[in-house]
Structures are given as structure tokens and as C-alpha cells.
Protein backbone atom coordinates (compact mmCIF):
# COMPACT_ATOMS: atom_id res chain seq x y z
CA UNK A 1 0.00 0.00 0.00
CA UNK A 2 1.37 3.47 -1.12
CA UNK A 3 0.07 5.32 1.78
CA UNK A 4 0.69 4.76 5.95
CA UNK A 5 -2.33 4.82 7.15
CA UNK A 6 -1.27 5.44 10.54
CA UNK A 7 0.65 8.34 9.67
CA UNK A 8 -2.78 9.55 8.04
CA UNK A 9 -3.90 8.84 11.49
CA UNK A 10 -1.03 10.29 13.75
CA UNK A 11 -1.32 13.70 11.42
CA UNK A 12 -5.32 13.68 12.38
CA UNK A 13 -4.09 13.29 16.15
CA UNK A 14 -2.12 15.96 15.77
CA UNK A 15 -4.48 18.42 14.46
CA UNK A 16 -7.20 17.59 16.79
CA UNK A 17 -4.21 18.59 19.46
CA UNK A 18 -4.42 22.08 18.36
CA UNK A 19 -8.14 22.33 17.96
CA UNK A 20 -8.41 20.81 21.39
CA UNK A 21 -6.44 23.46 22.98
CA UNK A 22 -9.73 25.19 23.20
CA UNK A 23 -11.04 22.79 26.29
CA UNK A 24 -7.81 25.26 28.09
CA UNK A 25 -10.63 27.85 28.30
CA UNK A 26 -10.98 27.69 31.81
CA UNK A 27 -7.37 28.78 32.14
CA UNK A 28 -7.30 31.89 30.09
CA UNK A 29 -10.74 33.06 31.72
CA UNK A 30 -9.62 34.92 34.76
CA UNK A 31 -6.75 36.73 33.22
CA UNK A 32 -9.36 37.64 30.36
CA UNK A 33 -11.58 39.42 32.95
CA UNK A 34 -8.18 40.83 35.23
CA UNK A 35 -6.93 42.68 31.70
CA UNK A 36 -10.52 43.65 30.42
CA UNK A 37 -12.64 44.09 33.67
CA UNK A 38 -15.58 41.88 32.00
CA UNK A 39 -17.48 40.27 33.68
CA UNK A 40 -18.01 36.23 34.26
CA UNK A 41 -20.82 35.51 32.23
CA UNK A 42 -19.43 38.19 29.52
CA UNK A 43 -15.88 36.18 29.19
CA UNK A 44 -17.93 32.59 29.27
CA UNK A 45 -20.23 33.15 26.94
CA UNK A 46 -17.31 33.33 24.04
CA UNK A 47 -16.64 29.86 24.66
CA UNK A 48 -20.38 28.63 24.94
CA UNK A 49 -20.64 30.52 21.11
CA UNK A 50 -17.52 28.61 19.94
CA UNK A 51 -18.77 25.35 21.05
CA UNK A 52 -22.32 26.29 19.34
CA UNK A 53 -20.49 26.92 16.06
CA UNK A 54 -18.39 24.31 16.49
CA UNK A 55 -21.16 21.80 17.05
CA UNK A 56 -23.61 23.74 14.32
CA UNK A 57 -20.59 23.45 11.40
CA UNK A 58 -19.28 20.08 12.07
CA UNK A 59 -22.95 18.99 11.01
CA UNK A 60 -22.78 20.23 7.68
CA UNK A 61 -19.00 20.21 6.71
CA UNK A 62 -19.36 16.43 6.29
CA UNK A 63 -19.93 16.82 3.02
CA UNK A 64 -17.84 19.98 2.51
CA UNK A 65 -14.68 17.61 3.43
CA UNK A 66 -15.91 14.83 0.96
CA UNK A 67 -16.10 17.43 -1.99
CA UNK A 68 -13.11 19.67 -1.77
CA UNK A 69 -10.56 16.77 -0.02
CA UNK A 70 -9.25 16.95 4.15
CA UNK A 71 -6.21 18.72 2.92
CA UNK A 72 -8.39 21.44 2.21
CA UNK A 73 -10.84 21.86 4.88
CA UNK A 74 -7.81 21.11 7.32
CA UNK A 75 -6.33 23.97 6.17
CA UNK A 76 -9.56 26.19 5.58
CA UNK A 77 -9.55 25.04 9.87
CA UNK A 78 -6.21 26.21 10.01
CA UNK A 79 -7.08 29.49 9.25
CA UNK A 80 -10.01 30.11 10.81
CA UNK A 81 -8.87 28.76 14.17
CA UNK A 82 -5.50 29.63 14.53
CA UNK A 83 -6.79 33.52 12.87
CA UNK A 84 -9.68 33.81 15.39
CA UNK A 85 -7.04 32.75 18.70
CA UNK A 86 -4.35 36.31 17.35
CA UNK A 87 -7.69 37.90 16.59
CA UNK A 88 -8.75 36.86 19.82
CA UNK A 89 -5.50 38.82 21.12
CA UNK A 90 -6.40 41.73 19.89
CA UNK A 91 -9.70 41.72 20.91
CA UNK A 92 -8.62 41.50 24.24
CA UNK A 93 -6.22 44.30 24.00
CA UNK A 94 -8.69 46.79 22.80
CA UNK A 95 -11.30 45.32 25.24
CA UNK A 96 -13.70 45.16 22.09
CA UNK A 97 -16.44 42.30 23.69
CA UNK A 98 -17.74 41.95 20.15
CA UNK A 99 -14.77 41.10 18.89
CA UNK A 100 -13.73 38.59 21.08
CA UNK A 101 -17.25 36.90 19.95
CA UNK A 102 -16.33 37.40 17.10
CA UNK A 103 -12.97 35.99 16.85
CA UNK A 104 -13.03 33.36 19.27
CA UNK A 105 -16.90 32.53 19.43
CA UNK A 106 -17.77 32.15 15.99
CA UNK A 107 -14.45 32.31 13.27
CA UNK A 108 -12.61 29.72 16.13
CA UNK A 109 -16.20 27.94 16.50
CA UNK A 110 -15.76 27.48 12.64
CA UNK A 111 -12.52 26.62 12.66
CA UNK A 112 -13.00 24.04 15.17
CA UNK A 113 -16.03 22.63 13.51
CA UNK A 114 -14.25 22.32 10.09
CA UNK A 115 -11.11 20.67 11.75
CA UNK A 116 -13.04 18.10 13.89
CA UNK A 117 -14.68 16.82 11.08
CA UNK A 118 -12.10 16.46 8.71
CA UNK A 119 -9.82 13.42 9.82
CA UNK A 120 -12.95 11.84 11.95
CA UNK A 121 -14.05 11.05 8.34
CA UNK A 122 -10.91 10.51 6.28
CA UNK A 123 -9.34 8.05 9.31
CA UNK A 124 -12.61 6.04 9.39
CA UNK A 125 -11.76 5.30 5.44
CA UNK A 126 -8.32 4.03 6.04
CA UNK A 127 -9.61 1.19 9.19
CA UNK A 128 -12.80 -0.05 7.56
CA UNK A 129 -11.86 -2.93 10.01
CA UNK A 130 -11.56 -0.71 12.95
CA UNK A 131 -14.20 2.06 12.72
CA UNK A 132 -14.05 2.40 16.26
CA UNK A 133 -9.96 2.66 16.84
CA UNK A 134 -9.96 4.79 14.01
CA UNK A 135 -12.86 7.28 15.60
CA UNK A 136 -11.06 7.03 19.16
CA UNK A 137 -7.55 8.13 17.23
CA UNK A 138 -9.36 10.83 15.10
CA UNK A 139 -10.61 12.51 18.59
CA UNK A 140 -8.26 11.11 20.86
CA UNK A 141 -6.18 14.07 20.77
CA UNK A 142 -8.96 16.57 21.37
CA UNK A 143 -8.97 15.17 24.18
CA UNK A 144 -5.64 15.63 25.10
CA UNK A 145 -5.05 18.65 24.14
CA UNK A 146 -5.59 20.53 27.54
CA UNK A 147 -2.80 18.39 28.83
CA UNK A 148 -0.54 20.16 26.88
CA UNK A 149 -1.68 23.15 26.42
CA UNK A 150 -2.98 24.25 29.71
CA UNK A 151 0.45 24.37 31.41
CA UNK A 152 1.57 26.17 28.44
CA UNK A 153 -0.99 28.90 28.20
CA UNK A 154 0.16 29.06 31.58
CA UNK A 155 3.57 29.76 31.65
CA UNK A 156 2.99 32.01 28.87
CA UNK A 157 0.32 34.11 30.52
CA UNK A 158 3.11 34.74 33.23
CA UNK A 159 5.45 35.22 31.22
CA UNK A 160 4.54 37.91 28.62
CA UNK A 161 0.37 38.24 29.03
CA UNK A 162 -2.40 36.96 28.23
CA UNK A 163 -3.09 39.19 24.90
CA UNK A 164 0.95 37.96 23.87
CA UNK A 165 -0.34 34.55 24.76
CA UNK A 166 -3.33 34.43 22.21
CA UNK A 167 -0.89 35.93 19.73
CA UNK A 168 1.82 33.14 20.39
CA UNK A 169 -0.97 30.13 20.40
CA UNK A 170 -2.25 31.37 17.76
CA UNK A 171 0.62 31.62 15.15
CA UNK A 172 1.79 28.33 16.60
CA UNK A 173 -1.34 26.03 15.60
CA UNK A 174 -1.42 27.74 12.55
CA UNK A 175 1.84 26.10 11.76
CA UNK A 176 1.62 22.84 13.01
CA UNK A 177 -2.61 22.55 11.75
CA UNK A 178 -1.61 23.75 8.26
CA UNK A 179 1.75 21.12 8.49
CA UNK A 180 -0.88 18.24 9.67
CA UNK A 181 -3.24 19.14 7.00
CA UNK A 182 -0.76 18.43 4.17
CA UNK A 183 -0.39 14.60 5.33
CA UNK A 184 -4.87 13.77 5.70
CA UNK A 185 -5.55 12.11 2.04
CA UNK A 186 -8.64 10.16 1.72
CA UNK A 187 -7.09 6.41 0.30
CA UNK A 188 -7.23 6.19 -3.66
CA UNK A 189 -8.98 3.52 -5.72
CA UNK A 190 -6.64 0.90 -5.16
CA UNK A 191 -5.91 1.33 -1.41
CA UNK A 192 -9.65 0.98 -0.97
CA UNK A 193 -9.96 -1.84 -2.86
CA UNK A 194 -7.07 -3.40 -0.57
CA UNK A 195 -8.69 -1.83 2.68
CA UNK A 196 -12.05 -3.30 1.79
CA UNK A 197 -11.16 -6.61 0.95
CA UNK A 198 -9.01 -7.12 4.18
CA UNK A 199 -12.02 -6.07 6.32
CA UNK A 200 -14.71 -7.01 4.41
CA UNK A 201 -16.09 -10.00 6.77
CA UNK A 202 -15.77 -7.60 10.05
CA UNK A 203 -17.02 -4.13 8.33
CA UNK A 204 -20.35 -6.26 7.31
CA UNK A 205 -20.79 -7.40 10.97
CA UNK A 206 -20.53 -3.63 12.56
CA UNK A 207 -21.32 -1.62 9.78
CA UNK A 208 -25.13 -2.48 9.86
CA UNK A 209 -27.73 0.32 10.48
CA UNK A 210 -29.27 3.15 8.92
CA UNK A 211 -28.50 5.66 6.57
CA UNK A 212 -28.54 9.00 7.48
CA UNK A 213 -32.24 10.06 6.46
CA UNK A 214 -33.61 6.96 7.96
CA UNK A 215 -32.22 8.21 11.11
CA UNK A 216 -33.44 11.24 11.29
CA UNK A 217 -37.18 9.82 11.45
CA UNK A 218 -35.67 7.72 13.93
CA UNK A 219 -37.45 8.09 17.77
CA UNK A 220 -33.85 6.59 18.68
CA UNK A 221 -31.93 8.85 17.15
CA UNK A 222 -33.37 12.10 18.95
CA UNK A 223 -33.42 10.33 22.28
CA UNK A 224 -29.49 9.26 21.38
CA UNK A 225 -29.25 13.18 20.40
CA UNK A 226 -30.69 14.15 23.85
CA UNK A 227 -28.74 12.10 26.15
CA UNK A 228 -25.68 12.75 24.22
CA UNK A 229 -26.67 16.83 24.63
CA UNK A 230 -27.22 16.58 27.86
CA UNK A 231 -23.93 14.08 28.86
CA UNK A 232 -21.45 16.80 26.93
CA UNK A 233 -23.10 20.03 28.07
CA UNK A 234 -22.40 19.06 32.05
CA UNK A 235 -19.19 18.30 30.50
CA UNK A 236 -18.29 21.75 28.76
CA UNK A 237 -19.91 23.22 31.70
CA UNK A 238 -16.59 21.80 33.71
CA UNK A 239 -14.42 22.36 31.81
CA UNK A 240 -15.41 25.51 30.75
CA UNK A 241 -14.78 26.95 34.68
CA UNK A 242 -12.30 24.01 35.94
CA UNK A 243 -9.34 26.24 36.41
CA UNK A 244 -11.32 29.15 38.17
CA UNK A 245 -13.20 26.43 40.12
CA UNK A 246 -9.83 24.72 41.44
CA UNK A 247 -8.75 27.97 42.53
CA UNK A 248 -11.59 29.41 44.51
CA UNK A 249 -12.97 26.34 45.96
CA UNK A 250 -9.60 24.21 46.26
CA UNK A 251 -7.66 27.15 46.50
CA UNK A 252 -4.84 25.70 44.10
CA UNK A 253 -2.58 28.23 42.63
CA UNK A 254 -3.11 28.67 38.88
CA UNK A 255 -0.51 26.37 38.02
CA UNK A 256 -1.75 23.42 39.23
CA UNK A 257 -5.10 24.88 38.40
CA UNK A 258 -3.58 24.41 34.96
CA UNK A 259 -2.15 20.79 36.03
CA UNK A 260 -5.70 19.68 37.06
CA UNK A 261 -6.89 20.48 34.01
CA UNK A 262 -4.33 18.75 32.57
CA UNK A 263 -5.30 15.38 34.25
CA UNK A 264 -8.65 16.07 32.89
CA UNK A 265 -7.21 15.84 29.41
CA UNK A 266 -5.42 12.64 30.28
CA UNK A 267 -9.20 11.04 31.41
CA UNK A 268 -11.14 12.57 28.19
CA UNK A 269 -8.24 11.28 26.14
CA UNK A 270 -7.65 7.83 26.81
CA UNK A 271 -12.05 7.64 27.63
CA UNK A 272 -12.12 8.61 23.85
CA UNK A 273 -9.75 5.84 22.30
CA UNK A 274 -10.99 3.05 24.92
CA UNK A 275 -14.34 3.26 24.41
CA UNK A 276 -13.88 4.11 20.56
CA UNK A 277 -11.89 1.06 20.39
CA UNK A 278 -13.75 -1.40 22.84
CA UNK A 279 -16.74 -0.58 20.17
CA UNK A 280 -15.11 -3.28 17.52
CA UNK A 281 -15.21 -5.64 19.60
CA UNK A 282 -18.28 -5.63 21.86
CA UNK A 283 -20.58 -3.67 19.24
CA UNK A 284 -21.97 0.00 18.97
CA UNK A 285 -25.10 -0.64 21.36
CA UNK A 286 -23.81 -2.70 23.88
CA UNK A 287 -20.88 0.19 24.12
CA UNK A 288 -23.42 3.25 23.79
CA UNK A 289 -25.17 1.29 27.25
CA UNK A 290 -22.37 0.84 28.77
CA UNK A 291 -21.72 4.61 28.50
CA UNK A 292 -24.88 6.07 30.05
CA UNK A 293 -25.56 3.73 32.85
């Protein structure tokens, strides 16, 4: 086979490591409101809009990734991400509120939506015998991400600032997303040929279910939808405030504030490729059940 598919995979890892670097939120939000004098609900609400966006665009740029390639869209994410974290800088620095909707809320929201997407369904094309590894590495490093970039953010933020810090984030995942981009192909003719015959028995077994309009006149697919809205907002909702919350009600300092949301990153990254992965063999149901008990 021409093309590695774990390479493919390790480059998806990689720029789901930089998108992830938003669940860090909660470490950037009290230095936000020190420099700008906003308020709480002013600062949080940025996030809450980039996770709407992100959630709202990931929906539709399925198809966006399947039409102009992941090389594409992971760069389009590139820019919109990695522009809305310097614009997000700036906004800060001229204590625009707008603008930090703006750049971080909905051209990051974007951004993230456009890069979650795109190796979630270009990985799942090179392990048609492991759907689920091959979701759990796709996200795994979303996950992750807060491990490293929480202590980062937060040696940086002493360091030079927080508006320096956004600047300095921002031109870094630029680099490294548009880098990661270059390596996500979608396998050619032949490779799929090889990929489909070498999982063809297993891919039947776990591959079985609806298409995508079926589902939506599904009654299991909107309570699915409901549980799953309610299981990740009470998840967001932690994250979102988990370094703020360490400090006033643990009263860490803010760097191990920033290490506890590290180890939070460790837990949502290894929960994503276990679970992901335990999927291939056990089944999607018996896994979903196994989740929300």
C-alpha cells in the first residue's frame, strides 16, 4: 500500500491537538476578565458561542470535506482557528467584547467545527476494520489537548500576558494545523480496494444500520441526540470553569489549576480511544449502554 495509514492517522491526532487546545478555556478566563474588567458571564459566553459553532458546522461540513478533499478543509480550519485565537488577542487588547465573539466565538467555533470533522471522516476510510480505533484516534487528541496546552498557556500568561499569549498560540497552531493538513488524504482507488477486501467480513458485521435520512425519522436517534446533549453540556460546563473552580474552591494556585486540568485531558483522552476502540469488539449498542448507565 502506497500510503501509511497510521501516519494519516497520527497527522489527524495531531491536528485535533491544536483544535483541542480550546477545552484550556478555563485557564485563560480569569486573566481575560483581570486585563478587560468583564465580567463572568461576559468572558464565558465566548466559549459557549464557539462550542455552538463548532457543534452547528461540524454537522454540515461532512460533506464539505468529501467534496473539496481533508487537505483542504484542514487547512480552511487552520485558518479560521488559529486567525480567530491572534484575533482573539487583539480583541482582548482593545477590550472590544464583540470582537472577542467574534474571533473566538464564531471564526474559532468554525474553525473548530471544520477541523473536527475532517480526519474523523478521512481516518474512518483508512480502518474499515476498525471504525471504532480509528474514531477514538481521530478525537483522541482533542482530548488531550488541555494536557498540553494548559500548562503552556500558563507559563505564557506569566510570562509575557495573556493578549501575547493568544498571539503566540495562535501563530503556533497555525503552523503545526496547516503542516498536519498536508499529510490527511482520503485512500485512492486501489488502497480501498485493498482496505475493503481485508475487512470485508468484520465491516459487514458492525457496519449495519441506517442511513442517514432513515435516522433522522428515527425516535432513537433524537433520544441518542438528547442524552448525548445533555452528557457533553455538564461536560463543557466543567471544563469551561475548571481552572477558576480549582482555585476558589480548592484554592490551588493557577498552576496546578492548569495541572488539574491537565489530568482532565489525560481522562477525556484515553475515555475517547478506549471506548472508541472497545466498540469493535463488543458492538456499537452494547458500548453506547455501557456509556450512560
Amino acid at each position: 500500500m502506497k500510503s501509511n495509514r497510521y501516519i494519516i492517522a497520527f497527522a489527524g491526532v495531531i491536528l485535533h491537538l491544536m483544535l483541542g487546545s480550546t477545552y484550556a478555556w478555563s485557564v485563560y478566563r480569569n486573566p481575560i476578565i483581570e486585563k478587560t474588567g468583564w465580567d463572568q458571564a461576559s468572558v464565558a459566553f465566548a466559549f459557549s458561542l464557539a462550542i455552538f459553532c463548532l457543534g452547528l458546522s461540524a454537522a454540515f461540513m461532512g460533506r464539505l470535506v468529501e467534496k473539496f478533499g481533508p487537505k483542504v478543509m484542514g487547512s480552511l480550519s487552520a485558518f479560521l482557528y488559529a486567525g480567530g485565537n491572534i484575533l482573539t488577542g487583539f480583541a482582548i487588547d482593545r477590550q472590544e467584547l464583540w470582537l472577542l465573539y467574534l474571533a473566538y466565538g464564531i471564526l474559532g467555533g468554525l474553525g473548530l467545527g471544520a477541523g473536527y470533522i475532517t480526519p474523523v471522516s478521512t481516518i474512518i476510510k483508512w480502518f474499515p476494520d476498525k471504525r471504532g480505533l480509528a474514531t477514538g484516534l481521530a478525537i483522541m487528541g482533542f482530548g488531550f489537548a488541555s494536557l498540553l496546552t494548559s500548562p503552556i498557556a500558563q507559563h505564557l500568561i506569566a510570562g509575557v500576558g495573556i493578549v501575547e499569549t493568544f498571539y503566540i498560540l495562535g501563530a503556533s497552531y497555525f503552523i503545526i494545523m496547516l503542516l498536519a493538513s498536508q499529510f490527511i488524504k482520503r485512500p485512492n482507488e486501489q488502497e480501498l480496494a485493498i482496505l475493503s477486501s481485508s475487512g470485508k467480513e468484520k465491516t459487514a458485521s458492525l457496519t449495519q444500520g441506517m442511513a442517514a435520512n432513515q435516522a433522522l425519522k428515527s425516535n432513537r436517534f433524537y433520544m441518542l441526540w438528547i442524552i448525548f446533549f445533555i452528557n457533553i453540556a455538564c461536560g463543557l460546563g466543567l471544563i469551561s470553569a475548571a481552572s477558576p473552580m480549582a482555585q476558589e474552591m480548592a484554592g490551588l494556585s493557577t498552576s496546578h489549576a492548569a495541572v488539574m486540568v491537565g489530568v482532565l485531558g489525560i481522562f477525556n483522552g484515553f475515555g475517547r480511544l478506549l471506548w472508541a476502540s472497545l466498540s469493535d469488539y463488543i458492538g456499537r449498542p452494547l458500548t453506547f449502554s455501557r456509556l450512560v448507565r
